[in-house]
Protein backbone atom coordinates (compact mmCIF):
# COMPACT_ATOMS: atom_id res chain seq x y z
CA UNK A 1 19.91 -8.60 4.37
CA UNK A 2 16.34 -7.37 3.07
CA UNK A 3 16.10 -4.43 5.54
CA UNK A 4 19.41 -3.52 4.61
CA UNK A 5 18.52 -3.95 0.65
CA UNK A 6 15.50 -2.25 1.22
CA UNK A 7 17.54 0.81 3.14
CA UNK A 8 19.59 1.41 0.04
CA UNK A 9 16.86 1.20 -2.34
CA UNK A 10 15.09 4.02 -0.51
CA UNK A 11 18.25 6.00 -0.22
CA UNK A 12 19.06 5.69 -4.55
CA UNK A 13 15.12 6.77 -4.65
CA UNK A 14 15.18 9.94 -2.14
CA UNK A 15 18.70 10.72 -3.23
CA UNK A 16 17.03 11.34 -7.14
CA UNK A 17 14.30 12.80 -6.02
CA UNK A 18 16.66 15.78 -4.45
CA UNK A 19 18.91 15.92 -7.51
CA UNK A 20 15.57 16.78 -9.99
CA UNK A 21 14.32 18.94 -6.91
CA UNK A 22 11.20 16.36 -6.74
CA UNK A 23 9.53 17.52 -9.47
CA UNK A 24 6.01 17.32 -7.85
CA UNK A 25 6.52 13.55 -7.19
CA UNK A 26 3.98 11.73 -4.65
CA UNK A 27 4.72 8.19 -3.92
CA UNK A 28 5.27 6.34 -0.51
CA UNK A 29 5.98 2.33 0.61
CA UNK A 30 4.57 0.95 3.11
CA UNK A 31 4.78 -2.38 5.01
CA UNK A 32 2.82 -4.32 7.64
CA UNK A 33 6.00 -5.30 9.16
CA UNK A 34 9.58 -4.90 8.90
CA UNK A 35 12.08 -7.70 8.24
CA UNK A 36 13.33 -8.02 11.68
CA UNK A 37 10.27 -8.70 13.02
CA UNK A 38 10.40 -12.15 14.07
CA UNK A 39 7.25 -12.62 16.01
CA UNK A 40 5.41 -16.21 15.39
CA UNK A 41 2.05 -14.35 16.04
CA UNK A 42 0.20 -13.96 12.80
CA UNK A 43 -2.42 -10.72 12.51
CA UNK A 44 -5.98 -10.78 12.53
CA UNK A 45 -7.77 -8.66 10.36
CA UNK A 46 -8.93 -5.73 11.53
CA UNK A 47 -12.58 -5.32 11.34
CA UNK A 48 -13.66 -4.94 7.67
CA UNK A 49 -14.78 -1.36 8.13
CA UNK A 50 -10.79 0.01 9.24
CA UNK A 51 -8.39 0.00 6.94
CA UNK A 52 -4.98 -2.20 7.21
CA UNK A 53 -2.25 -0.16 8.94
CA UNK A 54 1.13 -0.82 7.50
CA UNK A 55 3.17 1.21 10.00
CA UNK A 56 6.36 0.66 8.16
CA UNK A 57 7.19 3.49 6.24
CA UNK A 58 10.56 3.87 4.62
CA UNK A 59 9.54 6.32 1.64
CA UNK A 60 6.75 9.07 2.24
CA UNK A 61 7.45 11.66 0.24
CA UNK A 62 5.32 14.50 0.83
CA UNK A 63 4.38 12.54 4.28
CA UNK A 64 0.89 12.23 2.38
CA UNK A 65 0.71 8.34 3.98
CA UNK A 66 0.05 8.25 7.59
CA UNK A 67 1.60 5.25 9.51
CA UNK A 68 -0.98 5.67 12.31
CA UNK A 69 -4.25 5.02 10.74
CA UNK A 70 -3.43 3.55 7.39
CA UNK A 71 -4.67 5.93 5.06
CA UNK A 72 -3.22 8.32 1.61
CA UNK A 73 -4.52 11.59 1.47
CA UNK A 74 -3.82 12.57 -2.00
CA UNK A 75 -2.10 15.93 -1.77
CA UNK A 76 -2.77 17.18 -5.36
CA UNK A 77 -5.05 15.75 -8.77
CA UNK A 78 -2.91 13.08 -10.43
CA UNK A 79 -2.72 10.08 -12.20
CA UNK A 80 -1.32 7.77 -9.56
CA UNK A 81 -0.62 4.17 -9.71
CA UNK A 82 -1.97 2.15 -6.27
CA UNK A 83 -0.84 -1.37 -5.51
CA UNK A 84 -1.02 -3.47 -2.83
CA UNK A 85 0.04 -7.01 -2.13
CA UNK A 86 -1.03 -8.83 1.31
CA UNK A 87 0.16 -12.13 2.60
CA UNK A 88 -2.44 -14.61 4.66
CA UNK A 89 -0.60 -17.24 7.20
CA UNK A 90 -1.11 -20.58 5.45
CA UNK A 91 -4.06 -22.69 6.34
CA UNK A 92 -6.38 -19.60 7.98
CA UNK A 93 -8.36 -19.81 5.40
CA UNK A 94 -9.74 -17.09 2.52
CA UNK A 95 -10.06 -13.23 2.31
CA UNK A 96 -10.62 -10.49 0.04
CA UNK A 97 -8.53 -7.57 0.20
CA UNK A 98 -9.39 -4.19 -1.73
CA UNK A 99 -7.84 -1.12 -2.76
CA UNK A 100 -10.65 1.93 -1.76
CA UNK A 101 -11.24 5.52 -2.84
CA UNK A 102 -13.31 7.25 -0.18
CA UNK A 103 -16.19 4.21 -0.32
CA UNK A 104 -14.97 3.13 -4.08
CA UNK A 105 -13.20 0.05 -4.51
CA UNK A 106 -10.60 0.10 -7.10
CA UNK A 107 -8.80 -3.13 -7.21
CA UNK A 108 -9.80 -6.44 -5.13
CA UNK A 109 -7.81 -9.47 -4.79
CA UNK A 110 -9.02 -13.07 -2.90
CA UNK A 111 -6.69 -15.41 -1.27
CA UNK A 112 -7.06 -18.79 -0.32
CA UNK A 113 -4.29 -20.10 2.57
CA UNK A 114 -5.35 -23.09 2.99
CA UNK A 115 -1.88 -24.85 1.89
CA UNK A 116 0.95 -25.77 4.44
CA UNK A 117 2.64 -22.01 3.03
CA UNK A 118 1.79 -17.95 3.27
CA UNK A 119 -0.79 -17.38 0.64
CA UNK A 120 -0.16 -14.01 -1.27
CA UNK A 121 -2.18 -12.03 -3.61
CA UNK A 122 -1.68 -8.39 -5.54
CA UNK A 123 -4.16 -6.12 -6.27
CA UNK A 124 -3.43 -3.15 -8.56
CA UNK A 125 -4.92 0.06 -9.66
CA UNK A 126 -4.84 3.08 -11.83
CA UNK A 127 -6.57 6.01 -11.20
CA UNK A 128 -7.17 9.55 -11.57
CA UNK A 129 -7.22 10.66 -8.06
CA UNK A 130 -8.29 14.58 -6.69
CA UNK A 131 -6.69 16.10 -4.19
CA UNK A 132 -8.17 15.20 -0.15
CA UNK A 133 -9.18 12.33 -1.52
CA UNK A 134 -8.28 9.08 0.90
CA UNK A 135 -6.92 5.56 -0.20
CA UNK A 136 -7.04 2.95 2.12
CA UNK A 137 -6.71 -1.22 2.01
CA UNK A 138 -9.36 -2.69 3.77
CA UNK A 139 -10.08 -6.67 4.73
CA UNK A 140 -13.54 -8.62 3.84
CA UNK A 141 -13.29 -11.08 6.34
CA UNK A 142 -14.47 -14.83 4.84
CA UNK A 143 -13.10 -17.31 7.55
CA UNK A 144 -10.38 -16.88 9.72
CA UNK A 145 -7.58 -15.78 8.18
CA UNK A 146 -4.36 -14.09 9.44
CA UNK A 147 -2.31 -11.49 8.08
CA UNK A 148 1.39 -13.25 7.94
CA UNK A 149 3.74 -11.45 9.61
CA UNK A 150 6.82 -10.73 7.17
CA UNK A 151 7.97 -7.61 4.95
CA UNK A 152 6.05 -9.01 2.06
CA UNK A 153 2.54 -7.56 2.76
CA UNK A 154 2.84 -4.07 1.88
CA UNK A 155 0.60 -1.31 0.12
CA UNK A 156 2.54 1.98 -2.33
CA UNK A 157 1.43 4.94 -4.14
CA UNK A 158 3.20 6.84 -6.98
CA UNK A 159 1.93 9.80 -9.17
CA UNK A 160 2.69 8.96 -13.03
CA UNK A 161 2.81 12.66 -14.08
CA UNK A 162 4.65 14.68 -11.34
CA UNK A 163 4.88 17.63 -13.13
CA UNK A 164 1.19 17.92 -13.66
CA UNK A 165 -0.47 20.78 -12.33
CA UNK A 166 -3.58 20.73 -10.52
CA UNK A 167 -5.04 22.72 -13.49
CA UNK A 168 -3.85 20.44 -16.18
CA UNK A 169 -7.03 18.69 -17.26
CA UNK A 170 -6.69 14.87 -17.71
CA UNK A 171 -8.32 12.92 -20.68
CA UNK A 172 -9.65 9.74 -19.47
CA UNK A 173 -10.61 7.05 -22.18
């Protein structure tokens, strides 16, 4: 039922974005697995250096996310809003997870699994991002914790001003 839900929701989103031809939108979802993944194998974190991969992408547009290594090149200057949320399998204990620009984290979140259920925590960030810049989760290992495996550990990116032009200067308070 949720891949299906999720299926339509990216349909409504990719079926406006061709109506309004776009209009310079960047944004992409991305999940760590999909909803028919039943596997009882949790993750482990990938060393603290790598980013996350969440090879689950149902909306790229601009294909400026790449499934393979986990990373989003920003394709032009923008305001862009950068979230994350990451689940840990319960009782694996505690982890930071962080939001990064190049070697610049902008959002952290810490979980703590240690209950009988899937800990989850969100992160969130705005920012005013250049173009060929790269944004990327990344994992600060504290104990052993595990990645749960489900559809709701995920990572997105969405410009707020599509119709900005790389030229248009941006007043930062």
């Amino acid at each position: 039922m949720w891949k299906e839900f999720l299926k339509r929701r990216t349909e409504n989103i990719e079926t406006t974005l061709r109506l309004d031809g776009g209009a310079g939108l960047v944004a992409f979802q991305a999940f760590f697995s999909d909803s028919s993944d039943q596997s009882s194998e949790d993750m482990s974190f990938p060393n603290t250096s790598a980013p996350i991969v969440f090879p689950h992408v149902p909306l790229n547009v601009i294909d400026a996310y790449d499934s393979q290594t986990g990373k989003f090149t920003v394709p032009k200057e923008n305001i862009y809003l950068l979230a994350t949320r990451v689940s840990t399998a319960f009782g694996s204990g505690s982890a930071i997870f962080s939001i990064y620009r190049n070697e610049q984290v902008l959002a952290k979140a810490e979980t703590h699994s240690l209950r009988q259920e899937p800990d989850g925590v969100t992160a969130v960030a705005i920012a005013r991002l250049e173009r060929g810049e790269v944004v990327e989760v990344r994992s600060e290992l504290t104990s052993s914790a595990r990645i749960y495996r489900g559809s709701n550990t995920w990572f997105l990116a969405i410009s707020l001003n599509p119709s900005m032009k790389d030229s248009t200067p941006i007043a930062v308070a």
